[in-house]
N, C-alpha and C. Protein backbone atom coordinates (compact mmCIF):
# COMPACT_ATOMS: atom_id res chain seq x y z
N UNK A 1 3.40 21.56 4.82
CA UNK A 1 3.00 20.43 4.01
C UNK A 1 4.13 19.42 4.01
N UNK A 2 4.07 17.82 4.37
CA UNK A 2 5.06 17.11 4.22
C UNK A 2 4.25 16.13 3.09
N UNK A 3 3.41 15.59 3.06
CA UNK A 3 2.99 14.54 2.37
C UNK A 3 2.68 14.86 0.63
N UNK A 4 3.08 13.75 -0.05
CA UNK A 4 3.49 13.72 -0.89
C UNK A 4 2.43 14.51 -2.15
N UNK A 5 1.52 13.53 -2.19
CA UNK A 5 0.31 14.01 -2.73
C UNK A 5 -0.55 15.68 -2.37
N UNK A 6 0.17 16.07 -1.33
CA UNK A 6 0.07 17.69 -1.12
C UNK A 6 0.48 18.35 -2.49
N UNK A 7 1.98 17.66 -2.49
CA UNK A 7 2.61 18.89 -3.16
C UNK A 7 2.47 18.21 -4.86
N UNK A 8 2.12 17.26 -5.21
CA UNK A 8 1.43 17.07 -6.43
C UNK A 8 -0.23 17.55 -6.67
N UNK A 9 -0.91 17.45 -5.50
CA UNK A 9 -2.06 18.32 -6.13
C UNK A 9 -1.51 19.65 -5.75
N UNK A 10 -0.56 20.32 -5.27
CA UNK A 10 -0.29 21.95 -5.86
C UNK A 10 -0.08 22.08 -7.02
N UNK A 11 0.80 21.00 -8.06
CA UNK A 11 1.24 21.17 -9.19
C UNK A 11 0.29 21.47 -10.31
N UNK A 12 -1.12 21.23 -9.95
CA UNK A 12 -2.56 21.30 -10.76
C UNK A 12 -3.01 22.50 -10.45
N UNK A 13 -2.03 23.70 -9.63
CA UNK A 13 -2.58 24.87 -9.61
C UNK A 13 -2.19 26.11 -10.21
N UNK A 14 -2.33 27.41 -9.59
CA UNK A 14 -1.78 28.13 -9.99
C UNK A 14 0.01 28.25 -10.35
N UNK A 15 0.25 28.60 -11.08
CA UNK A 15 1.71 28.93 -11.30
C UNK A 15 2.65 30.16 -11.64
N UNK A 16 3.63 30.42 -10.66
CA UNK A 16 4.48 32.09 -10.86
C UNK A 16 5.96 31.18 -11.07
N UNK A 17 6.53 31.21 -11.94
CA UNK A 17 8.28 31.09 -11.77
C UNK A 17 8.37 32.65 -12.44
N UNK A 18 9.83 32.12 -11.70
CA UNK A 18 10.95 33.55 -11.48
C UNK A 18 12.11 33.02 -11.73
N UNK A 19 13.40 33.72 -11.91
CA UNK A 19 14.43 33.28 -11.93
C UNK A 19 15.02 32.35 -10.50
N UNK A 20 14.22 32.37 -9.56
CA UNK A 20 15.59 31.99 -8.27
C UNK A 20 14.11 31.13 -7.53
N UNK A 21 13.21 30.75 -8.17
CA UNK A 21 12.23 29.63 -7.98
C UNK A 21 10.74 29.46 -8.89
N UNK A 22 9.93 28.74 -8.17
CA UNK A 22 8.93 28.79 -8.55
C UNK A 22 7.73 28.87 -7.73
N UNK A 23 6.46 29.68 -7.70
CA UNK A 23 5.70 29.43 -6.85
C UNK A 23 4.48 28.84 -7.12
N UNK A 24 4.07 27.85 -7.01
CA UNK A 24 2.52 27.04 -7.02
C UNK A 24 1.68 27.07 -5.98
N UNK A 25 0.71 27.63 -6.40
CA UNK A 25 -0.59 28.18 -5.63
C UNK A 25 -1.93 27.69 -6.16
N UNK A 26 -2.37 26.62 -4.76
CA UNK A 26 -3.45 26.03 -4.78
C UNK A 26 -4.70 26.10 -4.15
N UNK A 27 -5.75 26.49 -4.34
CA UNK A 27 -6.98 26.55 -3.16
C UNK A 27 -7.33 25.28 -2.70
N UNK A 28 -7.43 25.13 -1.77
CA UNK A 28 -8.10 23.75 -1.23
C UNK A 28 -9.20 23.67 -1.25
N UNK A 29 -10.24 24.77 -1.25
CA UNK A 29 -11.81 24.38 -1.65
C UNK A 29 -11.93 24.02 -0.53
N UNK A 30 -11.35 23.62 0.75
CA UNK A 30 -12.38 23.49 2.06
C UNK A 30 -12.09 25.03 3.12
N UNK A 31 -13.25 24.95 4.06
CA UNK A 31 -13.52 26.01 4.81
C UNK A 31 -12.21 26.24 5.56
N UNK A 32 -11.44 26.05 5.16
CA UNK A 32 -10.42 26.00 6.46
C UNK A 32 -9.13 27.32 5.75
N UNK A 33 -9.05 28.74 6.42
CA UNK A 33 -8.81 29.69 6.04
C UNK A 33 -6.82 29.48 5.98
N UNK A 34 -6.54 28.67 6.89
CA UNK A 34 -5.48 28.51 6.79
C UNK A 34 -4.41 28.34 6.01
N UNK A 35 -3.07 29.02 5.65
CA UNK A 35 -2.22 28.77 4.72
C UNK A 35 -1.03 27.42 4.82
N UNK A 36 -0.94 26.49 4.18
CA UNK A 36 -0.13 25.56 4.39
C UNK A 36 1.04 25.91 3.48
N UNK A 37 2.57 25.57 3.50
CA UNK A 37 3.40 26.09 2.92
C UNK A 37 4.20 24.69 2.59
N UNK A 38 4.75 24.61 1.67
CA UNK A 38 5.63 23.60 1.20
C UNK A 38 7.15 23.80 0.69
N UNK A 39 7.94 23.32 0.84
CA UNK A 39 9.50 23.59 0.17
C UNK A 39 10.22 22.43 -0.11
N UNK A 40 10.75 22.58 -1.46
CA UNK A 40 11.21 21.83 -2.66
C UNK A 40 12.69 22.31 -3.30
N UNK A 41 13.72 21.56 -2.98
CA UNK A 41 14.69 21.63 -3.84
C UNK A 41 14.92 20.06 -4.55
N UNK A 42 15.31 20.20 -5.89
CA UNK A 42 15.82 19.19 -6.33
C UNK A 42 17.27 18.80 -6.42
N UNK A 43 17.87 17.33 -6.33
CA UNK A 43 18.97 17.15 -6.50
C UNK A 43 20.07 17.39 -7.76
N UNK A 44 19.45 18.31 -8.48
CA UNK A 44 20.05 18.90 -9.72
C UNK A 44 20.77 20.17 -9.54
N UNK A 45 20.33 20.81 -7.98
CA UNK A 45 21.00 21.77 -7.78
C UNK A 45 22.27 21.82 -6.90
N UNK A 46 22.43 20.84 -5.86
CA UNK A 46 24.08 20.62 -5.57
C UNK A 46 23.35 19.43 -4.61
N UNK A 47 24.46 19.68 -3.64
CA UNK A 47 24.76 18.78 -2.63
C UNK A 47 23.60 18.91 -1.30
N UNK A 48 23.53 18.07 -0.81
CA UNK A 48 22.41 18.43 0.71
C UNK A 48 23.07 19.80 1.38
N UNK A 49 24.36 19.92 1.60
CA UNK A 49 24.59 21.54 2.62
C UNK A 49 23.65 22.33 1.25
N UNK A 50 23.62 22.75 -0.31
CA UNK A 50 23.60 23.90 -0.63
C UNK A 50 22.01 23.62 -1.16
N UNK A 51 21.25 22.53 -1.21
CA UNK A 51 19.75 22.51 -1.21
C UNK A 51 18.87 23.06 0.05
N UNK A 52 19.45 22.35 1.35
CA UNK A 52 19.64 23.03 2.64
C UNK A 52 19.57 24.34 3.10
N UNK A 53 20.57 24.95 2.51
CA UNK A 53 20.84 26.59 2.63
C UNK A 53 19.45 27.62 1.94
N UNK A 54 19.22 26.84 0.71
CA UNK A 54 17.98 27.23 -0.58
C UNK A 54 16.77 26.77 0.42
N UNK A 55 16.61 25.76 0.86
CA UNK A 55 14.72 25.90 1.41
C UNK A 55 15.14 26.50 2.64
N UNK A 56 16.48 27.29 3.34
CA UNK A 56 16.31 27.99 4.61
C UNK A 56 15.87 29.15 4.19
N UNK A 57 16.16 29.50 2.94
CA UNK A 57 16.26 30.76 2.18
C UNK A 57 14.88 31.34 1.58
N UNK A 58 13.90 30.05 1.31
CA UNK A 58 12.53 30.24 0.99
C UNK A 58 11.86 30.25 2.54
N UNK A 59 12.11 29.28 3.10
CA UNK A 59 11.93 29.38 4.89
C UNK A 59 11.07 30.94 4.98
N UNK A 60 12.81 31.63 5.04
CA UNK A 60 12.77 32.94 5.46
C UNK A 60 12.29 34.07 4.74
N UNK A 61 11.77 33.45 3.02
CA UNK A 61 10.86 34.41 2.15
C UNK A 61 9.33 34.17 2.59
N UNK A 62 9.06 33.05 2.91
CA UNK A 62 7.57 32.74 3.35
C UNK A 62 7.39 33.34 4.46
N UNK A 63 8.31 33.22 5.18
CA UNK A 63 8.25 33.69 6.56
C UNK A 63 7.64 34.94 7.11
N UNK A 64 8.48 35.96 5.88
CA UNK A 64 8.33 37.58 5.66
C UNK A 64 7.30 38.02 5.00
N UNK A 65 6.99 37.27 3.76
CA UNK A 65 6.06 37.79 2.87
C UNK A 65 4.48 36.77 2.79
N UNK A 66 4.64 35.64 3.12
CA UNK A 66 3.21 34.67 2.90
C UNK A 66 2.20 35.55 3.78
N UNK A 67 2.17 35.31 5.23
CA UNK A 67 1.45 36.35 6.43
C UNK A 67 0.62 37.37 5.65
N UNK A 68 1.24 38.12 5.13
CA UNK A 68 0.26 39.74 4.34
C UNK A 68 -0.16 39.24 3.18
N UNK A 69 0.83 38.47 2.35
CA UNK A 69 0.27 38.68 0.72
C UNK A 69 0.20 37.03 0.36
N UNK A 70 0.17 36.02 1.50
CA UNK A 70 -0.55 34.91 0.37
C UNK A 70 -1.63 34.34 0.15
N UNK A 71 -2.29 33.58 -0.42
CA UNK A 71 -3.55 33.35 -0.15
C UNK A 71 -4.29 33.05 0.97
N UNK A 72 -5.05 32.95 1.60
CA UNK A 72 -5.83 32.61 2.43
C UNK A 72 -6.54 31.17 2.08
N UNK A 73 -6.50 29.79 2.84
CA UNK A 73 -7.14 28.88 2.55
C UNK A 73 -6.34 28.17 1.21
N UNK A 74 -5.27 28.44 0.96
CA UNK A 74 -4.41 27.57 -0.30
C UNK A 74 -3.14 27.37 0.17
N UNK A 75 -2.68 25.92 -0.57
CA UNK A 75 -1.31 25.81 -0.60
C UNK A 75 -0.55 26.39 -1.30
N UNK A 76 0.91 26.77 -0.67
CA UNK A 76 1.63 27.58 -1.24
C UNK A 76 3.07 26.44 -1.41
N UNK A 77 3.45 26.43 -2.31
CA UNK A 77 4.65 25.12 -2.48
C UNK A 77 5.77 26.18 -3.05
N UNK A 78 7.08 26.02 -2.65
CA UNK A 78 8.18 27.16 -3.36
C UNK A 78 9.25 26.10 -3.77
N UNK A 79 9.30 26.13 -4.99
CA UNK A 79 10.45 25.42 -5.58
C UNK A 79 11.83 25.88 -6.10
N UNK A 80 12.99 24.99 -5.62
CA UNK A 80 13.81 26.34 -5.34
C UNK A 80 14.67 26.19 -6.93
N UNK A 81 15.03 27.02 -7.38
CA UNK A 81 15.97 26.97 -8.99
C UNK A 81 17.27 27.23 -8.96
N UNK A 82 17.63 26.41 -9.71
CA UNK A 82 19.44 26.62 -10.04
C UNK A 82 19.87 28.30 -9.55
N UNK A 83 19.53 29.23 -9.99
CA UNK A 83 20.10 30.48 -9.64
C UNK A 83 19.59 31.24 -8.39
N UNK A 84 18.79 30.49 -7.57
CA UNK A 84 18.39 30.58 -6.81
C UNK A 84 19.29 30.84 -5.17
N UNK A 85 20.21 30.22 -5.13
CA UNK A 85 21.15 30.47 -4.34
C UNK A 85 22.38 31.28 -4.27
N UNK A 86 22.48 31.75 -5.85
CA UNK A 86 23.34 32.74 -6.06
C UNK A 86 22.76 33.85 -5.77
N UNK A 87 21.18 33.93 -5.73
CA UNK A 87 21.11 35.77 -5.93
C UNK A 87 20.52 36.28 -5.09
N UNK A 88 20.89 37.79 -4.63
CA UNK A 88 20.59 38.18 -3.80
C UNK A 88 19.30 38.12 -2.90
N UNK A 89 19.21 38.19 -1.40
CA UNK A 89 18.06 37.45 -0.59
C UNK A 89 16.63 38.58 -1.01
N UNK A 90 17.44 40.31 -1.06
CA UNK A 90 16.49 41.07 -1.67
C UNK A 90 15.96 40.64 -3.19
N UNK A 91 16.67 40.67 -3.88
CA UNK A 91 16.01 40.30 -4.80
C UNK A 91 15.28 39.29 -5.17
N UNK A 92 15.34 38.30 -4.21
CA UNK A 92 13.93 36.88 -3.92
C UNK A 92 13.00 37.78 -3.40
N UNK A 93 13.47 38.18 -2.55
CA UNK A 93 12.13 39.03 -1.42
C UNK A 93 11.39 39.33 -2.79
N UNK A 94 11.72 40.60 -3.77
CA UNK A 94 11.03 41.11 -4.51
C UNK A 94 10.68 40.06 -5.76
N UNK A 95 11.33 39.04 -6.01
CA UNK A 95 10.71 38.41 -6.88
C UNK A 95 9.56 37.56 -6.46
N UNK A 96 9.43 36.98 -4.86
CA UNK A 96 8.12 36.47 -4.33
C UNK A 96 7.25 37.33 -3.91
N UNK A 97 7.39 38.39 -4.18
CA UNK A 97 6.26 39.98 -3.88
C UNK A 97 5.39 39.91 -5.57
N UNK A 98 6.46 39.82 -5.92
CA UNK A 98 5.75 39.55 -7.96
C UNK A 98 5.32 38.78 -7.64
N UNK A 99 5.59 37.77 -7.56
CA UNK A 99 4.93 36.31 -7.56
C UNK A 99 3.48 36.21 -7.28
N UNK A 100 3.70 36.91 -6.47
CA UNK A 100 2.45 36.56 -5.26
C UNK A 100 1.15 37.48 -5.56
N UNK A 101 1.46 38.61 -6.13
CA UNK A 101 0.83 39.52 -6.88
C UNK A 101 0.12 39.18 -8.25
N UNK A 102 1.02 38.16 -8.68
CA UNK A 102 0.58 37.47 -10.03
C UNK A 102 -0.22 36.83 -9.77
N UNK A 103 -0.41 35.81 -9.11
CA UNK A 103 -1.58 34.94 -8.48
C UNK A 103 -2.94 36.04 -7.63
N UNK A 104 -2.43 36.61 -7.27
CA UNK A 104 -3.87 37.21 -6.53
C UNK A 104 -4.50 37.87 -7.72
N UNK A 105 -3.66 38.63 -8.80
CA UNK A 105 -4.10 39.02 -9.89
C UNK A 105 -5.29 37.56 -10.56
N UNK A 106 -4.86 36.54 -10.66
CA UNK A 106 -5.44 35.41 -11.73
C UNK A 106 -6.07 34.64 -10.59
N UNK A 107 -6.40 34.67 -9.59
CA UNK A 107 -7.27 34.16 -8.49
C UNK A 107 -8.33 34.84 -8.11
N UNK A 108 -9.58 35.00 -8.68
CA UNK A 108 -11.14 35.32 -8.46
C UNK A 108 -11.33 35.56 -7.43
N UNK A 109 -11.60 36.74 -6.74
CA UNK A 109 -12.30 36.40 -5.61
C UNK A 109 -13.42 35.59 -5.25
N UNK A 110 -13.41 35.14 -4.17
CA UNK A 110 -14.54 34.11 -3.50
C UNK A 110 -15.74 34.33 -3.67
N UNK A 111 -17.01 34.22 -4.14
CA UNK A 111 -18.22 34.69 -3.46
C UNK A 111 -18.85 33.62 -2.68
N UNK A 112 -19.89 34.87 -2.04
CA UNK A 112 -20.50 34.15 -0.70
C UNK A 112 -21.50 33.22 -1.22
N UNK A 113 -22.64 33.03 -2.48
CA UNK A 113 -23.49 32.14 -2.59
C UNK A 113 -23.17 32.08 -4.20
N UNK A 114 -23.48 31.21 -4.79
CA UNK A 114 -23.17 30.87 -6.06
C UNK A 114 -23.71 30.99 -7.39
N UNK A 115 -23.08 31.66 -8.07
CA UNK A 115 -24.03 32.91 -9.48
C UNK A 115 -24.73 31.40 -10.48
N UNK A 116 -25.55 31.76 -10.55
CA UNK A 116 -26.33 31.16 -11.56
C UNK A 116 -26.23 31.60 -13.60
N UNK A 117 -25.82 30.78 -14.30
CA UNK A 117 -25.67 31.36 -15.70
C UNK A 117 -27.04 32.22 -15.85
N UNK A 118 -26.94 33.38 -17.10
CA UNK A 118 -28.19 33.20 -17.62
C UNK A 118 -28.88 32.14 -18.46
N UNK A 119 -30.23 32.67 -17.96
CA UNK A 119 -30.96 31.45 -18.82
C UNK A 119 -30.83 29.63 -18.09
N UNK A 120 -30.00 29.49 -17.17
CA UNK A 120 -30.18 28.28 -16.66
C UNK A 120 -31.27 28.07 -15.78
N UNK A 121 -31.88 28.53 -15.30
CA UNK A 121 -33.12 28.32 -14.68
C UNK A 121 -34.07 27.80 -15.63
N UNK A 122 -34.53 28.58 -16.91
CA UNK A 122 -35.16 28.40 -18.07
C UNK A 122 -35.09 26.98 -18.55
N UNK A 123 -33.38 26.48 -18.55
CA UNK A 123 -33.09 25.77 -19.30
C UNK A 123 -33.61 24.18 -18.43
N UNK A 124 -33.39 24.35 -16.93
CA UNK A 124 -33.43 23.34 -16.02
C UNK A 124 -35.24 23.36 -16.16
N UNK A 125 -36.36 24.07 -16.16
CA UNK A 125 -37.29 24.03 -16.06
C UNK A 125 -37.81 23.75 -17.68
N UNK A 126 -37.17 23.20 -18.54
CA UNK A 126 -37.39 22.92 -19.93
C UNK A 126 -37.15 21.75 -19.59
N UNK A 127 -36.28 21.25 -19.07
CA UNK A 127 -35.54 19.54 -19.05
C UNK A 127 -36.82 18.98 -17.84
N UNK A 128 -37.24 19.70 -17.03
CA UNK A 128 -37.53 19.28 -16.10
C UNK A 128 -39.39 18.43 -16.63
N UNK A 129 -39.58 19.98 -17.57
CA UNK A 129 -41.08 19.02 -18.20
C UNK A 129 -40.88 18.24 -19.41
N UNK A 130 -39.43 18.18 -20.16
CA UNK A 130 -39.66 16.76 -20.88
C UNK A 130 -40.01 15.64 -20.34
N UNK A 131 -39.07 15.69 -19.01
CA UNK A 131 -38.51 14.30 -17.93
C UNK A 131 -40.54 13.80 -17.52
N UNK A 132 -41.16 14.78 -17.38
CA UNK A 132 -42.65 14.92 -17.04
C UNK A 132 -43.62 14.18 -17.65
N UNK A 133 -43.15 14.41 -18.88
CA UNK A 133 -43.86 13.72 -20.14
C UNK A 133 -44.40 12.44 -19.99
């Protein structure tokens, strides 16, 4: 993901922070199964070498872990946090394994044709013979 408005409509999605980032997880709602990935440091956390070093560092967490465990068909945006560069690369690994687990937890699976409430049929065929009248 480079464009801008990508990674602001991720911000309208799902959400996992952790200590050493954050992860926002978005479905795109179109057919297209593909995972797009995004990376974010802000200038609150140092200088260009050590923001640099932090999205090589998510780079190489997406790299390992998105493939098996991220969504299918959503954006995935990783924002990187102040303590994020201090702590160990295992212990990101395992905090974007949570992460990612958290979202598949609070993400519905898909269905193939689309459930109807009860009683809305009833209700649409009530409206339908006022409109008749």
């Amino acid at each position: 993901m480079s464009k801008r408005r990508d990674f602001l409509a991720a911000n309208s999605g799902k959400r996992a922070p952790m200590p050493g980032f954050v992860l926002l997880v978005r479905d795109r709602r179109d057919d297209d199964p593909a995972m797009r990935v995004g990376y974010t440091v802000t200038k609150k956390i140092g200088n260009a070498v050590v923001r640099n070093r932090m999205k090589r560092r998510l780079r190489a967490l997406a790299r390992d872990l998105l493939p098996t465990s991220g969504v299918p068909g959503a954006d995935h945006v990783l924002i990187g946090r102040q303590g994020g560069i201090e702590r160990d690369f295992a212990h990101l690994k395992v905090e974007l394994a949570k992460a990612l687990a958290k979202i598949r937890r609070s993400t519905p699976p898909v269905r193939a044709e689309p459930v109807e409430a009860p009683g809305a049929h009833a209700f649409r065929q009530a409206q339908g013979e006022r409109k008749s009248k």
